[in-house]
N, C-alpha and C. Protein backbone atom coordinates (compact mmCIF):
# COMPACT_ATOMS: atom_id res chain seq x y z
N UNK A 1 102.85 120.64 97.80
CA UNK A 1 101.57 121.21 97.44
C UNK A 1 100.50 120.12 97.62
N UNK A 2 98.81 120.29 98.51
CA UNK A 2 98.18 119.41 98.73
C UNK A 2 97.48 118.97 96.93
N UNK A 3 97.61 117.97 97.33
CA UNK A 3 96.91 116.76 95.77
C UNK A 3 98.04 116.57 94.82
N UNK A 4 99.13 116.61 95.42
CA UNK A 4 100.13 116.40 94.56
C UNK A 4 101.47 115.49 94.87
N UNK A 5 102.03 114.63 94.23
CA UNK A 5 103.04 113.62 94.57
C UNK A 5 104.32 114.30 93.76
N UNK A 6 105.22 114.94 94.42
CA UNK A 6 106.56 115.81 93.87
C UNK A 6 107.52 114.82 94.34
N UNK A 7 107.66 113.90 95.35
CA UNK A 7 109.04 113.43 95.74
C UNK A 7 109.56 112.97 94.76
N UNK A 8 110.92 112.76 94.50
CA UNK A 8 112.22 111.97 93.69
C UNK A 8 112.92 111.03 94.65
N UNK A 9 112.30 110.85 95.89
CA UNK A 9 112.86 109.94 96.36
C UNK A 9 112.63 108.26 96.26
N UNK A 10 113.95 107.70 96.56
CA UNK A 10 114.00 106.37 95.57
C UNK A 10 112.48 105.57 96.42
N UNK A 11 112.38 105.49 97.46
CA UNK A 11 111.09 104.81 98.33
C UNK A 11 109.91 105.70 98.34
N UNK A 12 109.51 107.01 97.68
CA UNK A 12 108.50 107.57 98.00
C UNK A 12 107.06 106.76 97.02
N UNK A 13 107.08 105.87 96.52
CA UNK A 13 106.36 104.83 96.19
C UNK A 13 105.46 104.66 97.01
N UNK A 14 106.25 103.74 97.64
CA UNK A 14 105.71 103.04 98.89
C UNK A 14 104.99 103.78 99.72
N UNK A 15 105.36 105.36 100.52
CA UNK A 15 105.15 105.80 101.07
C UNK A 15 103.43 106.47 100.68
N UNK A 16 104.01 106.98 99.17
CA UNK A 16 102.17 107.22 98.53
C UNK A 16 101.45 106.41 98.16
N UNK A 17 102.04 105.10 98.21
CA UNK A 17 100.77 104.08 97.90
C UNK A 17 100.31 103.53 99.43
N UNK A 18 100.89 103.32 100.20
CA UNK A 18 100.76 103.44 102.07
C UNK A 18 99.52 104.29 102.56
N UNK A 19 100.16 105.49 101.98
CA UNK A 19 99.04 106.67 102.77
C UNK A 19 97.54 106.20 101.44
N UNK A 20 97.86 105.72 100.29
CA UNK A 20 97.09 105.66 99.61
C UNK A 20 95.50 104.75 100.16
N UNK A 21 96.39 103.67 100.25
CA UNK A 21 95.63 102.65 101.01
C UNK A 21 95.10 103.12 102.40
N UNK A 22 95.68 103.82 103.27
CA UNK A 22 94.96 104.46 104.50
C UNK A 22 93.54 104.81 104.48
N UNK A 23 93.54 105.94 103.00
CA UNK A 23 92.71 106.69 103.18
C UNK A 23 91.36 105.69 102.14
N UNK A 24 91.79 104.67 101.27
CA UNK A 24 91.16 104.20 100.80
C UNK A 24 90.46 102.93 102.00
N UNK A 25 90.77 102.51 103.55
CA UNK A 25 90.46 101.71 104.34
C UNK A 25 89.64 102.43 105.12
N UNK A 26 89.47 104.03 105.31
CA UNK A 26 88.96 104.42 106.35
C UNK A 26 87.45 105.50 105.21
N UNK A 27 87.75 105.15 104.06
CA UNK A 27 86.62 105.64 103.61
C UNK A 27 85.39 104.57 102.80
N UNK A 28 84.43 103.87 103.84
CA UNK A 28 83.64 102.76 103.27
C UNK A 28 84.50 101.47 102.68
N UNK A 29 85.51 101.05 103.37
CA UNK A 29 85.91 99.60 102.88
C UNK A 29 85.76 98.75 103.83
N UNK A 30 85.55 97.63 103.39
CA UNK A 30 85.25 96.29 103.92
C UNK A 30 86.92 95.72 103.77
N UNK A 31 87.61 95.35 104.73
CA UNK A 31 88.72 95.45 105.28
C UNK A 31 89.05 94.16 104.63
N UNK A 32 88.27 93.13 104.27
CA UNK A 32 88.62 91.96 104.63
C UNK A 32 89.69 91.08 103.68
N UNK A 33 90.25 90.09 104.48
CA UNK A 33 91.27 89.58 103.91
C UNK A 33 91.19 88.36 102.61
N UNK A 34 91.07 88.32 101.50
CA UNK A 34 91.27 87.29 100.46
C UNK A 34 91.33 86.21 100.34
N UNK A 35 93.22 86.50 100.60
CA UNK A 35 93.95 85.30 100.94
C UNK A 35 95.43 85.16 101.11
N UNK A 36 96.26 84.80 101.03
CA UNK A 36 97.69 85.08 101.50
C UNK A 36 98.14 84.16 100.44
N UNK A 37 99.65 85.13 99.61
CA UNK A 37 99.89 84.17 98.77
C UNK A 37 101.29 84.45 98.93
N UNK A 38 102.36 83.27 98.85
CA UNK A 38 103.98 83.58 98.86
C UNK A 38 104.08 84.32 97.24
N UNK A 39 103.43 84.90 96.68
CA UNK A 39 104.07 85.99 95.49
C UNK A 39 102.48 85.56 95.00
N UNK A 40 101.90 86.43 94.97
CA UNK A 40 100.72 87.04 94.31
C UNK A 40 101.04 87.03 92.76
N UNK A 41 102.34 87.96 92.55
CA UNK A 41 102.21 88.26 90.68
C UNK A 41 102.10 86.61 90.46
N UNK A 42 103.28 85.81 90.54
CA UNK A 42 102.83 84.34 90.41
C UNK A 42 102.03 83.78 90.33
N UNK A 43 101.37 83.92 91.41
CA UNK A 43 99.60 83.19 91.37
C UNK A 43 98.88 83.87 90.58
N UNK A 44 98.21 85.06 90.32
CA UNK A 44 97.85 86.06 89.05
C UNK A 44 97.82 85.66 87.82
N UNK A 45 99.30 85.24 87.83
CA UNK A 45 99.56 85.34 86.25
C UNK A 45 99.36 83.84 86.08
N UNK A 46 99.98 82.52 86.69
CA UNK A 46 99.46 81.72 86.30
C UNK A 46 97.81 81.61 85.79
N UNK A 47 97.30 82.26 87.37
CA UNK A 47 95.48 82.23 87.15
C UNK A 47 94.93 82.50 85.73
N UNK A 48 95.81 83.79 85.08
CA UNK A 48 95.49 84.45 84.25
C UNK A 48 95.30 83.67 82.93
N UNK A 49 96.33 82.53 82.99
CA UNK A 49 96.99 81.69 81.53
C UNK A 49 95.91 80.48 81.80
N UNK A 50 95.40 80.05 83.03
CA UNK A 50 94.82 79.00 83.26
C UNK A 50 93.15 79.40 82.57
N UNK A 51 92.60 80.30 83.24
CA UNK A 51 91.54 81.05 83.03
C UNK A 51 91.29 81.66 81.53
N UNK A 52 92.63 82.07 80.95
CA UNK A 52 92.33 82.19 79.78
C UNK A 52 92.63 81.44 78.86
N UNK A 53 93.15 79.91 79.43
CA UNK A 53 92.67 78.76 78.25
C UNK A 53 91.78 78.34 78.16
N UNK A 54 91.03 78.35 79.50
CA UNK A 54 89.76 77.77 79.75
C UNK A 54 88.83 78.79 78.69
N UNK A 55 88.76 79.45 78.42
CA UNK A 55 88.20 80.57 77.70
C UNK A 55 87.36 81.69 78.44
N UNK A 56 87.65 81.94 79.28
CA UNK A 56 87.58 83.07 80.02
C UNK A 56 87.89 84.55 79.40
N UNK A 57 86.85 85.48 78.89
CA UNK A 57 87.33 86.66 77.63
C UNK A 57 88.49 87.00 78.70
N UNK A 58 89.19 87.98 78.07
CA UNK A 58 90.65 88.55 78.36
C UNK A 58 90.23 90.06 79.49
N UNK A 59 89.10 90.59 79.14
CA UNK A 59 88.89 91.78 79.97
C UNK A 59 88.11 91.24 81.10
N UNK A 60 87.73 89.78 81.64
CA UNK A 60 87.38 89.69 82.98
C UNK A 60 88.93 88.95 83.43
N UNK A 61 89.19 88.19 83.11
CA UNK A 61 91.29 88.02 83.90
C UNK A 61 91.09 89.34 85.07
N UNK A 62 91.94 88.33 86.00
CA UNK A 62 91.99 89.13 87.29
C UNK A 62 93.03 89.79 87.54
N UNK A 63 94.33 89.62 86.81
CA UNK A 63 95.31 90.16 87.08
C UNK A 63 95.58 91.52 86.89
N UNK A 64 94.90 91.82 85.59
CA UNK A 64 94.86 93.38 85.08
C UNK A 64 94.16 93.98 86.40
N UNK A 65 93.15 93.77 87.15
CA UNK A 65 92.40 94.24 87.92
C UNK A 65 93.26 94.36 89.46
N UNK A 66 93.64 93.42 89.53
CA UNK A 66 94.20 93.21 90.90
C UNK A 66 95.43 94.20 91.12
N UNK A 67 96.46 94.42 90.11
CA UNK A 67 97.74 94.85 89.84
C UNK A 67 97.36 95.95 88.73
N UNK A 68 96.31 96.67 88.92
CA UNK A 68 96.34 98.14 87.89
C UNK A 68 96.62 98.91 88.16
N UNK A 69 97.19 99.16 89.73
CA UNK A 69 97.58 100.73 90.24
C UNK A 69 96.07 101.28 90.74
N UNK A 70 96.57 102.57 91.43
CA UNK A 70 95.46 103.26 92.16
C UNK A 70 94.57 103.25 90.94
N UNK A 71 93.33 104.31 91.17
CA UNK A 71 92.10 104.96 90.21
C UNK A 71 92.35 105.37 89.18
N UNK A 72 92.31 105.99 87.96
CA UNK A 72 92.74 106.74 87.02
C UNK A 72 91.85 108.09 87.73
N UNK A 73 90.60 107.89 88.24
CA UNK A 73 90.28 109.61 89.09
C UNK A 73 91.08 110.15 89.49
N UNK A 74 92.36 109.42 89.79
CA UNK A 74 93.00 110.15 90.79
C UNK A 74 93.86 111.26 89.80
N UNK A 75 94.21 112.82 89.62
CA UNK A 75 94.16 113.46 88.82
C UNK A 75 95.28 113.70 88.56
N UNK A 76 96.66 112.86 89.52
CA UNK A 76 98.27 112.77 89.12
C UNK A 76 98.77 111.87 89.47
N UNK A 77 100.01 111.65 89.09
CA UNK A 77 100.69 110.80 88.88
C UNK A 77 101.17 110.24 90.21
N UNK A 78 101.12 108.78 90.84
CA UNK A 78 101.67 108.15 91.96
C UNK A 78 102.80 108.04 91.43
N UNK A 79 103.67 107.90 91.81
CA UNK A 79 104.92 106.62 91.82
C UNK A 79 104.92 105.62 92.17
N UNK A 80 105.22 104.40 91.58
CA UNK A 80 104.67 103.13 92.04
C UNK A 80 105.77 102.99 92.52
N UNK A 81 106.19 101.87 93.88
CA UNK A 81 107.11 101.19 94.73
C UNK A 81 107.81 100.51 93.86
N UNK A 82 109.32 100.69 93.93
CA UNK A 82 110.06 100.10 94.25
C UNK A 82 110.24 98.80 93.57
N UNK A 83 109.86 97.87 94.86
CA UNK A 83 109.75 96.19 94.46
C UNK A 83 108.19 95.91 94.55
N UNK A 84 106.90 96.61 94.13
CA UNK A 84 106.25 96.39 94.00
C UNK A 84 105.28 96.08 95.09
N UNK A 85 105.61 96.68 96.67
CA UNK A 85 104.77 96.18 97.40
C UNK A 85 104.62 97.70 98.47
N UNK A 86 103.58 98.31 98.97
CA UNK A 86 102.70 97.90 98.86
C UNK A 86 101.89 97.55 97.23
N UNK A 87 100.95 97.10 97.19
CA UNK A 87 100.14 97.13 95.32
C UNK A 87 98.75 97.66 95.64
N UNK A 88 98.70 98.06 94.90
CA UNK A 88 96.61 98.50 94.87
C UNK A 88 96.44 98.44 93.73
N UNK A 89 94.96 97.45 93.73
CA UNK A 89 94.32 97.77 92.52
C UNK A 89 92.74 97.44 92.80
N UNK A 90 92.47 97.87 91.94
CA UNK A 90 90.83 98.55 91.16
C UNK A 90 90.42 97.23 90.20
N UNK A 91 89.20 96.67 90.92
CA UNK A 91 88.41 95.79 89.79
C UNK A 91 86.94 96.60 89.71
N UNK A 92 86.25 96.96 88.79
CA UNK A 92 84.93 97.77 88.68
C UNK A 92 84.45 96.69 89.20
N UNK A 93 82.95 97.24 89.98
CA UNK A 93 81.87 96.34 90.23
C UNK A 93 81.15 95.70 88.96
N UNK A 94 81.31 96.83 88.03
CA UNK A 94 79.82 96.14 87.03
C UNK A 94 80.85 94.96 86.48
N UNK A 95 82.02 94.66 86.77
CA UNK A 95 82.49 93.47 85.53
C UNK A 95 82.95 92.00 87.05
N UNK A 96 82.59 92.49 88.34
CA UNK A 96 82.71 91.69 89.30
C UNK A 96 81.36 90.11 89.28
N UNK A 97 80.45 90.70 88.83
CA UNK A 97 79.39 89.42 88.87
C UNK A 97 79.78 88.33 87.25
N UNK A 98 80.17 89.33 86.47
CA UNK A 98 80.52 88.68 84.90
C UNK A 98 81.37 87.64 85.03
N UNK A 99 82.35 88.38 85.95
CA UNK A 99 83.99 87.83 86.11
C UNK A 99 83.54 86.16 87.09
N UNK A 100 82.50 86.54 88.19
CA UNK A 100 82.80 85.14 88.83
C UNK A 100 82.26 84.43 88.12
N UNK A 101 80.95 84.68 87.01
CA UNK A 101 80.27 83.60 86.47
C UNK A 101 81.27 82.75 85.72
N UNK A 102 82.24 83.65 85.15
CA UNK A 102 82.92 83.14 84.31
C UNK A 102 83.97 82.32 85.02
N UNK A 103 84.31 82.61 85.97
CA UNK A 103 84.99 81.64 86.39
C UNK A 103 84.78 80.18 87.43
N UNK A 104 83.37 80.49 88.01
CA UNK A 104 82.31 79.31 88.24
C UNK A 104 82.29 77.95 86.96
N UNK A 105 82.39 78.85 85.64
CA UNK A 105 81.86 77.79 84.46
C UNK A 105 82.97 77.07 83.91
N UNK A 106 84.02 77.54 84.43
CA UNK A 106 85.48 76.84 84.14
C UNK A 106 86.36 76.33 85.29
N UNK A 107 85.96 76.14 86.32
CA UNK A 107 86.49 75.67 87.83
C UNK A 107 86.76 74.52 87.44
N UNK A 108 86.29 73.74 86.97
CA UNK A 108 86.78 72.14 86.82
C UNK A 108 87.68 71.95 85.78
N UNK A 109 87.78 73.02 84.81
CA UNK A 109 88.87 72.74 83.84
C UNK A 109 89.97 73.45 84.23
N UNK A 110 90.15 74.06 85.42
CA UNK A 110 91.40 74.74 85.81
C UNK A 110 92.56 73.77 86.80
N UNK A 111 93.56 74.13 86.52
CA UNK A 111 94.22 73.14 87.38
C UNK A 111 93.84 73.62 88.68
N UNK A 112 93.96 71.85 89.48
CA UNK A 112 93.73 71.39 90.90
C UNK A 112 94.52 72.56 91.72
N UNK A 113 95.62 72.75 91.46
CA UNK A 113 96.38 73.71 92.54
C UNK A 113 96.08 75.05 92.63
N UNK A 114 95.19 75.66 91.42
CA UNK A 114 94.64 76.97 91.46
C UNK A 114 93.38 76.75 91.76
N UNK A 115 92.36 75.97 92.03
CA UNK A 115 90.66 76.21 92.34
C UNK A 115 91.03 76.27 93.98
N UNK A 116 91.21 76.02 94.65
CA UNK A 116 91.02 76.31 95.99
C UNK A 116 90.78 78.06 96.05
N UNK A 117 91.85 78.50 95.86
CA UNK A 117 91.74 80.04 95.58
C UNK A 117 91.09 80.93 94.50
N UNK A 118 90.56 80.01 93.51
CA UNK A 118 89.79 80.39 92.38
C UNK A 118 88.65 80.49 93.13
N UNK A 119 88.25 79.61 93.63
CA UNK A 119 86.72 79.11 94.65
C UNK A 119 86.96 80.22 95.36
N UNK A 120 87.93 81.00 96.43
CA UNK A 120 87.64 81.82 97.43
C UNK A 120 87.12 83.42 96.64
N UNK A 121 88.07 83.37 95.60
CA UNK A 121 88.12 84.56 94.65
C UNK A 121 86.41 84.92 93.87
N UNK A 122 86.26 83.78 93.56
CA UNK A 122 84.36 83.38 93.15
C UNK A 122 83.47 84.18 93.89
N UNK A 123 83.88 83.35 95.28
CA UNK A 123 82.81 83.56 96.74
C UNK A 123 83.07 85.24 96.80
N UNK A 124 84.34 85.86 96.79
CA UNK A 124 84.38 87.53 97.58
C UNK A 124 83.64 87.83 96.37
N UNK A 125 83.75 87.77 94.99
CA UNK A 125 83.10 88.68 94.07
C UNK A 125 81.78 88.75 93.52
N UNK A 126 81.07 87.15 94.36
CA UNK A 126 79.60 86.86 94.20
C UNK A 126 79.42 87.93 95.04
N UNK A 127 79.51 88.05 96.55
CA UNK A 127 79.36 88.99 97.40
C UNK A 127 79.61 90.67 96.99
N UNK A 128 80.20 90.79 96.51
CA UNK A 128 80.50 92.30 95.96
C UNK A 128 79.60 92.67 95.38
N UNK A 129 79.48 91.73 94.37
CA UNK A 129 78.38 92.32 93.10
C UNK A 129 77.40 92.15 93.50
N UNK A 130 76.73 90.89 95.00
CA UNK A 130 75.44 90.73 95.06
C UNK A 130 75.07 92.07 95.63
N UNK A 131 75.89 92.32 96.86
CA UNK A 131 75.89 93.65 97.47
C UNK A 131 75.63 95.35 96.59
N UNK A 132 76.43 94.80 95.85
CA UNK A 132 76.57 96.42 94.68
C UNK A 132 75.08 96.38 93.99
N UNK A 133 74.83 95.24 93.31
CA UNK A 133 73.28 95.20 92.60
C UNK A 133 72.13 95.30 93.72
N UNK A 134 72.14 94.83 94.83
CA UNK A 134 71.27 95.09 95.74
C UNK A 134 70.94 96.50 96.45
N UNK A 135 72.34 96.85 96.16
CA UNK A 135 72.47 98.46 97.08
C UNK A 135 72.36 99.96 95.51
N UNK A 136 71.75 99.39 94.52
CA UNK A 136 71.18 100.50 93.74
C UNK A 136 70.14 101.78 94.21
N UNK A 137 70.30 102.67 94.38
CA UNK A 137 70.00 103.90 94.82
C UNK A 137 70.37 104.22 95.95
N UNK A 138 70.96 103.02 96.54
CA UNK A 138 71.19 104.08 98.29
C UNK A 138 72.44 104.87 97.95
N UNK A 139 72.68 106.04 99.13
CA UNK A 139 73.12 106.89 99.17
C UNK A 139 74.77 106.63 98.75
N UNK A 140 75.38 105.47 98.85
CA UNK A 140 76.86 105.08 98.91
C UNK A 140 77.29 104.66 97.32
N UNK A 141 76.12 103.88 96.82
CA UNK A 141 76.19 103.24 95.45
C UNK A 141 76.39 103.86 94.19
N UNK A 142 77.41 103.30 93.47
CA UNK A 142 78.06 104.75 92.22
C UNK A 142 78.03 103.41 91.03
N UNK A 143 77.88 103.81 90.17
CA UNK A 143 78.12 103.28 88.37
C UNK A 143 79.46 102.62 88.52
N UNK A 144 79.73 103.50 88.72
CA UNK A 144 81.52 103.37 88.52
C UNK A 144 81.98 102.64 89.49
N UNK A 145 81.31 102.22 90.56
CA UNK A 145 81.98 101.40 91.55
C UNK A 145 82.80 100.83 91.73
N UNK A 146 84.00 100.55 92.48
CA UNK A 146 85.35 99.72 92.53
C UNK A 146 85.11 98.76 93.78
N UNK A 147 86.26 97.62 93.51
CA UNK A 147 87.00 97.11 94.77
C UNK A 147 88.45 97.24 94.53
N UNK A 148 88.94 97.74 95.91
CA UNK A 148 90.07 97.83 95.90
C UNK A 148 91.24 96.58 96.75
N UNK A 149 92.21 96.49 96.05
CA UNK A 149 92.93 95.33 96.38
C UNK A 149 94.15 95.77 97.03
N UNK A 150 94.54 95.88 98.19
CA UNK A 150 95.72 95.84 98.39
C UNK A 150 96.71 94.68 99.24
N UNK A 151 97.67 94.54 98.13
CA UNK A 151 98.62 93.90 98.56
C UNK A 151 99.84 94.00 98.83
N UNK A 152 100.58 93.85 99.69
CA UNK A 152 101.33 93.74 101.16
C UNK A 152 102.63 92.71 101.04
N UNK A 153 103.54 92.97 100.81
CA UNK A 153 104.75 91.37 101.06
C UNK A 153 105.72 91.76 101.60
């Protein structure tokens, strides 16, 4: 039935988070690539413990955002993959400019082996939000605005 995810099959995960991401690349996304990590949850979650000693509040942390699953719009239930890959997730715009300040003001107290990618993570979400606050009333621009993350291993 169309708008609906019925399979019981052990990989149909993958398959609806696949087509998920399709349709989320060919409707207004900016394609572009991040960064490449040998295990993302790893890097995440460290980021997460680093960032939130530094005192970074708990609802800008990137991990919840990065690894939340599709939309909650979406009006049923996915099945998530498997071993976890493909991943999509949803960071709102309005908490994208909050999130880099906050992590601009703690870059030097984070460990050396996470700012390289803290710094790249900064730079995409200055850009998002400068873009999203700049693009108020045109025809594309929503409240609710997202970026979507998908990741691939």
């Amino acid at each position: 039935m169309p708008g609906e995810s019925h399979s019981s099959a052990d990989y149909a995960g993958c398959a609806y988070y696949a087509a998920l991401q399709i349709i989320i690349d060919h409707n207004a996304s900016d394609s572009s690539t991040l960064a490449s990590y040998r295990s993302p949850v790893t890097y995440f979650s460290a980021l997460d413990a680093a960032l939130g000693s530094a005192g970074v509040p708990a609802d800008l942390l990137p991990y919840q955002y990065v690894f939340s699953g599709p939309p909650s719009e979406i009006g049923f239930r996915i099945p998530r993959p498997l071993e976890g890959s493909p991943e999509i997730g949803c960071w709102p715009l309005a908490k994208a400019g909050p999130a880099a300040e906050a992590y601009r003001a703690v870059l030097d107290r984070v460990d050396a082996d996470l700012r390289y990618d803290l710094g790249e993570l900064i730079e995409a979400l200055d850009s998002w939000a400068s873009e999203w606050n700049e693009g108020e009333g045109a025809w594309w621009w929503a409240e609710d605005g997202s970026i979507f993350f998908s990741i691939t291993g």
